[in-house]
PDB file of N, CA and C in Angstrom:
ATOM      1  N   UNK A   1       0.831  -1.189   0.000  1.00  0.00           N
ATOM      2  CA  UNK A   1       0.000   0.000   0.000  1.00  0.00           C
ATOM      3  C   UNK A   1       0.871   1.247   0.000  1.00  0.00           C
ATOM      4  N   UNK A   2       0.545   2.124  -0.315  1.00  0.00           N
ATOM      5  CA  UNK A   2       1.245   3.468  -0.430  1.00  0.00           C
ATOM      6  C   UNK A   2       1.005   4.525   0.984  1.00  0.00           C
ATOM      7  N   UNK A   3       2.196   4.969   1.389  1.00  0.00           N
ATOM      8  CA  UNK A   3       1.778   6.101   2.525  1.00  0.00           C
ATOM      9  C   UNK A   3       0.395   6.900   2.631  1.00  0.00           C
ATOM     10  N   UNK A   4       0.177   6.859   1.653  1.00  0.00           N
ATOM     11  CA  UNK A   4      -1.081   7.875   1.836  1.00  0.00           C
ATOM     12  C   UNK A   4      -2.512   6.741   2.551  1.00  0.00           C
ATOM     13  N   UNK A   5      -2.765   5.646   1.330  1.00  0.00           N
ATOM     14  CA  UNK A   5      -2.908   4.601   2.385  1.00  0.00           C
ATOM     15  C   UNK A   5      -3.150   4.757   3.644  1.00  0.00           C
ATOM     16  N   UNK A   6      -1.968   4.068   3.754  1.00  0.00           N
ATOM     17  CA  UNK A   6      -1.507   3.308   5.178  1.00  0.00           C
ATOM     18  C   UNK A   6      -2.326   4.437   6.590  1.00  0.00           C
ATOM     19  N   UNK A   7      -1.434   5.905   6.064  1.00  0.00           N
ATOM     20  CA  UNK A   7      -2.089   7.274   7.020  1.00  0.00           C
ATOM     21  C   UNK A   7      -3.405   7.010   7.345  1.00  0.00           C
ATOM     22  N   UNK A   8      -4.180   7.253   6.383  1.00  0.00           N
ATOM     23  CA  UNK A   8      -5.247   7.051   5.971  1.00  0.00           C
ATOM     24  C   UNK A   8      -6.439   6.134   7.028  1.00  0.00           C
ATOM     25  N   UNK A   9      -5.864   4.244   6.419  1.00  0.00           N
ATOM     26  CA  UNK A   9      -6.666   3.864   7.350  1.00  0.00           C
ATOM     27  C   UNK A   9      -5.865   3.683   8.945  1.00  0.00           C
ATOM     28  N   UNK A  10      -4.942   3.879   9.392  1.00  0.00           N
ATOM     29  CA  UNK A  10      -4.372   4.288  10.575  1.00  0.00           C
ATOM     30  C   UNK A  10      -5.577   5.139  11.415  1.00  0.00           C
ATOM     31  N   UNK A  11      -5.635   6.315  10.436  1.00  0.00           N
ATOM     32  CA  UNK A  11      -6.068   7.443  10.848  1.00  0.00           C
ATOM     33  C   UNK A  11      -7.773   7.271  11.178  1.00  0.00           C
ATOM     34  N   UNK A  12      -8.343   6.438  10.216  1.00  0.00           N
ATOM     35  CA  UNK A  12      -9.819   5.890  10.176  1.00  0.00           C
ATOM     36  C   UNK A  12      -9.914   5.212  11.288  1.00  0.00           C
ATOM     37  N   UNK A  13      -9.209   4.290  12.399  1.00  0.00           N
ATOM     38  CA  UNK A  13      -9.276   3.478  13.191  1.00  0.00           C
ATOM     39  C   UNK A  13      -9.435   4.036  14.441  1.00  0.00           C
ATOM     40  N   UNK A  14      -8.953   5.725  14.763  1.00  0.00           N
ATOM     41  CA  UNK A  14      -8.976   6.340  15.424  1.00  0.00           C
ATOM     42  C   UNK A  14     -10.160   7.123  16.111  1.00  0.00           C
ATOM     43  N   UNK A  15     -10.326   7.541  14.528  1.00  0.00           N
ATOM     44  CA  UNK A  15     -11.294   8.950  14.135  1.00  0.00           C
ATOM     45  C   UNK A  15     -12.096   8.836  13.021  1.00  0.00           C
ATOM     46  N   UNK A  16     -13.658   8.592  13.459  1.00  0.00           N
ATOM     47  CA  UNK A  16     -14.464   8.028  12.357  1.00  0.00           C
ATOM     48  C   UNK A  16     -14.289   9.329  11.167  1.00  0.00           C
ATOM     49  N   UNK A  17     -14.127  10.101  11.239  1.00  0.00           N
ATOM     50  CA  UNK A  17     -14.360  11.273   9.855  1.00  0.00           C
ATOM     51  C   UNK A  17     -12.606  11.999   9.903  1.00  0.00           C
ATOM     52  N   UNK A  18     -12.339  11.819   9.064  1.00  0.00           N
ATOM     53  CA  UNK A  18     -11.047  12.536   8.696  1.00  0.00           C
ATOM     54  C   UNK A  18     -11.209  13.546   7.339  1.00  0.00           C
ATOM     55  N   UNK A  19     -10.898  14.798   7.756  1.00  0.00           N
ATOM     56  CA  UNK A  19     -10.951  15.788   6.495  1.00  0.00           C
ATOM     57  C   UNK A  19      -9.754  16.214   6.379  1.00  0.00           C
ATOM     58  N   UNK A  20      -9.452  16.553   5.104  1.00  0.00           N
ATOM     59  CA  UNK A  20      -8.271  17.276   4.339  1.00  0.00           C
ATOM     60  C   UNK A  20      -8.677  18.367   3.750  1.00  0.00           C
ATOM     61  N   UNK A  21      -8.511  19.624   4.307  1.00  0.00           N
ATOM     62  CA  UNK A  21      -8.666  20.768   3.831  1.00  0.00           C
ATOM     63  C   UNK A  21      -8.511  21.237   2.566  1.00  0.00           C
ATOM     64  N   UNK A  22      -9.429  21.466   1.436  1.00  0.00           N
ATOM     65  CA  UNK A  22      -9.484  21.642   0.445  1.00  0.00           C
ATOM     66  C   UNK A  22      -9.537  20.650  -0.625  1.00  0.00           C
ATOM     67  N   UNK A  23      -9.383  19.470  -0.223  1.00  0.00           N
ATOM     68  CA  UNK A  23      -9.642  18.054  -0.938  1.00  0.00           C
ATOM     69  C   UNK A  23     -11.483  17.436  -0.820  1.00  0.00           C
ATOM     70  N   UNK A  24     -11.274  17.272   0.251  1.00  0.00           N
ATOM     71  CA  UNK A  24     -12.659  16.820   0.926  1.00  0.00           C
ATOM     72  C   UNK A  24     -12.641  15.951   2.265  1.00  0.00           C
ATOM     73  N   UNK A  25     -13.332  15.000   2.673  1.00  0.00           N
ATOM     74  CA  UNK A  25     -13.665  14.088   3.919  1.00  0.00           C
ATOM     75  C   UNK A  25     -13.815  13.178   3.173  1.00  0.00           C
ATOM     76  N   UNK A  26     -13.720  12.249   4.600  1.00  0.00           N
ATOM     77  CA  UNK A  26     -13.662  10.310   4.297  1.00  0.00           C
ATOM     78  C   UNK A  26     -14.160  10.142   5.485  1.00  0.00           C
ATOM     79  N   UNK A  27     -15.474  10.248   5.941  1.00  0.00           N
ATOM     80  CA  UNK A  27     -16.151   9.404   6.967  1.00  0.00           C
ATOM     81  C   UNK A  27     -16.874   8.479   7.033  1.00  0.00           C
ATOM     82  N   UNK A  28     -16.782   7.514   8.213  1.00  0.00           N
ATOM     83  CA  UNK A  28     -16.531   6.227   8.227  1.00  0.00           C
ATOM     84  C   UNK A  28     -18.849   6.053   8.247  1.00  0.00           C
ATOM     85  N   UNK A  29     -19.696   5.508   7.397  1.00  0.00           N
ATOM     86  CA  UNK A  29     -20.809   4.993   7.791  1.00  0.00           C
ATOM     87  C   UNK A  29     -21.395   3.850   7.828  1.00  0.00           C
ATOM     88  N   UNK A  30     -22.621   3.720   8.505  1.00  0.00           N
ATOM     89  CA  UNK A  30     -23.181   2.798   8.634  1.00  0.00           C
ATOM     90  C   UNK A  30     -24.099   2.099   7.389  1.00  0.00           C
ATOM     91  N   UNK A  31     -24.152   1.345   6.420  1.00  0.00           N
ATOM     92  CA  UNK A  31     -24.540   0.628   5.524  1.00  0.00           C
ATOM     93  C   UNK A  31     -25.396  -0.314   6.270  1.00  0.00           C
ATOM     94  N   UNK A  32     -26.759  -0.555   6.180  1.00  0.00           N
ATOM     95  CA  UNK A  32     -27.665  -1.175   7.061  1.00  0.00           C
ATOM     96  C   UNK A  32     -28.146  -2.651   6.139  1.00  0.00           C
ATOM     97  N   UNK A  33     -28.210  -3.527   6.544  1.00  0.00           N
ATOM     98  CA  UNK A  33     -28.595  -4.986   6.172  1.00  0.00           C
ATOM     99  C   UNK A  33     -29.870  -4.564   5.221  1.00  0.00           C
ATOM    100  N   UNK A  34     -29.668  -5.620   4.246  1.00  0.00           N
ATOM    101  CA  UNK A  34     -30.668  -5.647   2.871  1.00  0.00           C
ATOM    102  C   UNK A  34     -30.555  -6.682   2.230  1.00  0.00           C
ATOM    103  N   UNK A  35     -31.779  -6.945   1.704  1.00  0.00           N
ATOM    104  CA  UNK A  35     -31.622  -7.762   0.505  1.00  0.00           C
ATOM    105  C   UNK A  35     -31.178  -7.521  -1.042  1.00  0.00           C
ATOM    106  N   UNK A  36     -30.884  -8.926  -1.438  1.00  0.00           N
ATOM    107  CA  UNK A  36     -29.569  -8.827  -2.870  1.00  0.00           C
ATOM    108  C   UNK A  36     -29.943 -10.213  -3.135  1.00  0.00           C
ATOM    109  N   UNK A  37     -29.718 -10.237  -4.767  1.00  0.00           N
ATOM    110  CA  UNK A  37     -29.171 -11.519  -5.229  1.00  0.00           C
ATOM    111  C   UNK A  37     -28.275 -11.634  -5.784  1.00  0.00           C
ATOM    112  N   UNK A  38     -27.937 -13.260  -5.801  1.00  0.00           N
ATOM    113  CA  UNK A  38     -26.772 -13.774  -6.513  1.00  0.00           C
ATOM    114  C   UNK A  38     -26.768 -13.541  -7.928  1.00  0.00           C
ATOM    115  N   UNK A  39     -25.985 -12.474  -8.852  1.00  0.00           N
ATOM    116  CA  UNK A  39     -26.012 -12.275 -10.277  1.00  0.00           C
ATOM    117  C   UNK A  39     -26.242 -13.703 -11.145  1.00  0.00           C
ATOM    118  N   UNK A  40     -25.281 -15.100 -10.444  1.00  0.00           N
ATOM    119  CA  UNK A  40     -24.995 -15.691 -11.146  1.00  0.00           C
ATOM    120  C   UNK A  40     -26.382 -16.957 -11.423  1.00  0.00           C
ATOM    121  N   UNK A  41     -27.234 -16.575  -9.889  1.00  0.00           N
ATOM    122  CA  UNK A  41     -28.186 -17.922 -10.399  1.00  0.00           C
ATOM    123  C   UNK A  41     -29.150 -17.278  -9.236  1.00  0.00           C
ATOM    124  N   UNK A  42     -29.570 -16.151  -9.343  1.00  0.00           N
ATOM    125  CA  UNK A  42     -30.709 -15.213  -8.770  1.00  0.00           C
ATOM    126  C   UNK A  42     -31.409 -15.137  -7.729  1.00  0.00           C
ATOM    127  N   UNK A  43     -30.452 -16.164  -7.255  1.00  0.00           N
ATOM    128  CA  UNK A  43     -30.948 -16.473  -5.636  1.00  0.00           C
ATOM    129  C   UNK A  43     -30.940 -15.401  -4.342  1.00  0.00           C
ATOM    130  N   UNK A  44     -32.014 -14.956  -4.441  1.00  0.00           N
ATOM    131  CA  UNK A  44     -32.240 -13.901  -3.044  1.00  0.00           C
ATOM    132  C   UNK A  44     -31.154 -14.305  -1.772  1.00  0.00           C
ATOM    133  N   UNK A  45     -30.464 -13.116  -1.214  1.00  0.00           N
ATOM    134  CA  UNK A  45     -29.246 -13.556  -0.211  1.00  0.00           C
ATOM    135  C   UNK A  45     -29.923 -12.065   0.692  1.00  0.00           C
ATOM    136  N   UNK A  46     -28.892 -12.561   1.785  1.00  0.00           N
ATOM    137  CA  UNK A  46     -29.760 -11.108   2.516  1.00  0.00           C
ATOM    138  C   UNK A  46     -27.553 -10.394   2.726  1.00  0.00           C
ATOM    139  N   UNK A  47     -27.965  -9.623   2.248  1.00  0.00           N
ATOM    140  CA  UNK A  47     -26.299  -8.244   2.789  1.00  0.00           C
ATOM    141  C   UNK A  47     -26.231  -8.365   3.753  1.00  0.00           C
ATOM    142  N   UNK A  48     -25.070  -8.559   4.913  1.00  0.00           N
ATOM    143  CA  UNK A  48     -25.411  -8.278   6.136  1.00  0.00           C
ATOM    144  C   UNK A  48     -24.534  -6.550   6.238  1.00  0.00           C
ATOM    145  N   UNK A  49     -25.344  -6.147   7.146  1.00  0.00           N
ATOM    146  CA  UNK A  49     -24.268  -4.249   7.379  1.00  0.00           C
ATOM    147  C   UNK A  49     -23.217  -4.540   8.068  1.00  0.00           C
ATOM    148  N   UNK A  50     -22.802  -2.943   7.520  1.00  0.00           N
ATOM    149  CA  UNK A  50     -21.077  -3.020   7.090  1.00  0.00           C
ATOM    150  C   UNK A  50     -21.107  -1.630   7.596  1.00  0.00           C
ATOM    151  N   UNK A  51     -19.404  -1.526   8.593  1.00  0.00           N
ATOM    152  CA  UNK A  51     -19.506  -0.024   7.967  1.00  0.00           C
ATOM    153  C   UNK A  51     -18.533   0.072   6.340  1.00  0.00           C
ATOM    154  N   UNK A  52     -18.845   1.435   6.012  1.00  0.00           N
ATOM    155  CA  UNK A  52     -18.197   1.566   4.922  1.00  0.00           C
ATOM    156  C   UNK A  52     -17.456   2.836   4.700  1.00  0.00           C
ATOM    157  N   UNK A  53     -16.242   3.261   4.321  1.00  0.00           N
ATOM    158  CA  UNK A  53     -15.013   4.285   3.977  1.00  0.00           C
ATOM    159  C   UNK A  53     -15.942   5.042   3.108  1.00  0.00           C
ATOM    160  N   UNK A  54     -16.287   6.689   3.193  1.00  0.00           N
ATOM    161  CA  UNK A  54     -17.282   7.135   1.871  1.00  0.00           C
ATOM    162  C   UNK A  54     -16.744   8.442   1.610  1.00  0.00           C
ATOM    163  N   UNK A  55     -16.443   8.907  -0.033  1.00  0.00           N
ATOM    164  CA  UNK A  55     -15.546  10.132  -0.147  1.00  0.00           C
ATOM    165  C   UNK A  55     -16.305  11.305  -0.475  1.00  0.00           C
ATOM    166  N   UNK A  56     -16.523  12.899   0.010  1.00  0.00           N
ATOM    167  CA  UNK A  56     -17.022  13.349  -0.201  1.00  0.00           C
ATOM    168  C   UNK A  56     -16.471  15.028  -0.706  1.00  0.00           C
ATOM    169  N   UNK A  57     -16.313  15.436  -1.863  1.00  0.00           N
ATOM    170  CA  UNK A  57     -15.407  16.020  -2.448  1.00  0.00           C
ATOM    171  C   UNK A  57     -15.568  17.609  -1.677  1.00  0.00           C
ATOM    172  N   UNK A  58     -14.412  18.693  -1.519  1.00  0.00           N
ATOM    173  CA  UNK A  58     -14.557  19.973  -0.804  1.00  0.00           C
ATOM    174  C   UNK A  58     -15.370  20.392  -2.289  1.00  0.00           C
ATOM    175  N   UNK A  59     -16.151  21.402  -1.514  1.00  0.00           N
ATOM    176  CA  UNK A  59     -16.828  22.435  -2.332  1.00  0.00           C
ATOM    177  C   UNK A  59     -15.728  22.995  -3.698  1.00  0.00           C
ATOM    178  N   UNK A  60     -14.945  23.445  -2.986  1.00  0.00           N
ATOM    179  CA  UNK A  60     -13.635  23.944  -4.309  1.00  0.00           C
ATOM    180  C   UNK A  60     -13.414  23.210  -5.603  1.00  0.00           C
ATOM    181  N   UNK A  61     -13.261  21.596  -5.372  1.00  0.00           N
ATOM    182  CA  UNK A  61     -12.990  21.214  -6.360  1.00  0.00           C
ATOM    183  C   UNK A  61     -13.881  20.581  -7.271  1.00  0.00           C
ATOM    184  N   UNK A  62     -15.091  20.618  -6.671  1.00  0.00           N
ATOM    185  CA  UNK A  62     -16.444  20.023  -7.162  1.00  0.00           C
ATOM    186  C   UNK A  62     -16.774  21.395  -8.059  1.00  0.00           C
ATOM    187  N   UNK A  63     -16.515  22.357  -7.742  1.00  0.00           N
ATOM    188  CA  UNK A  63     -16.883  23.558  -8.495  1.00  0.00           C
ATOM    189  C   UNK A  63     -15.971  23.712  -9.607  1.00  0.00           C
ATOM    190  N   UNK A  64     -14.564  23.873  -9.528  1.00  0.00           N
ATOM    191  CA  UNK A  64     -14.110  23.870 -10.627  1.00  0.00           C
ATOM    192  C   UNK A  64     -14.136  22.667 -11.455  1.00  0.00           C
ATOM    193  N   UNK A  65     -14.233  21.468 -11.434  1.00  0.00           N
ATOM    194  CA  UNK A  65     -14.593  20.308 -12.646  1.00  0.00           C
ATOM    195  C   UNK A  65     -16.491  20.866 -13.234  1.00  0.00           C
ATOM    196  N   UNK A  66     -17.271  21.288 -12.472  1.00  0.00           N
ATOM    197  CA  UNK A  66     -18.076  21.646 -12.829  1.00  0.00           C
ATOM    198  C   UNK A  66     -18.284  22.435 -14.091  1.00  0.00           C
ATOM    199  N   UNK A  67     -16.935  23.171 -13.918  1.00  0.00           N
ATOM    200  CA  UNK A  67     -17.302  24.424 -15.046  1.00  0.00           C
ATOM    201  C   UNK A  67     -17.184  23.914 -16.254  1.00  0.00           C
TER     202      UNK A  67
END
């Protein structure tokens, strides 16, 4: 894995929301149990919840790709 990585989930284990100023946040949520099937032979399975790593871009740079 690469330093940034590694920081990263170090840093997640600590502190559910980690922000980087002018990049965006990576806070840690709750993904709640559901149903799903198997693509391969359609058999209803149930998801069990998870948390999950979720990226959410700073205002700044969401605006300039916008333009």
């Amino acid at each position: 894995m690469s330093i940034f990585a590694d920081t990263l989930r170090n840093s997640l284990q600590k502190d559910p929301r980690i922000a980087l100023r002018g990049i965006g946040i990576f806070p840690i949520e709750e993904r709640a149990a559901r149903p799903g099937r198997k693509p391969a032979t359609g058999q209803e399975i149930q998801i069990p919840a998870k948390k999950v790593v979720k990226f959410k871009t700073a205002k700044e740079i969401a605006d300039a790709v916008a333009q």
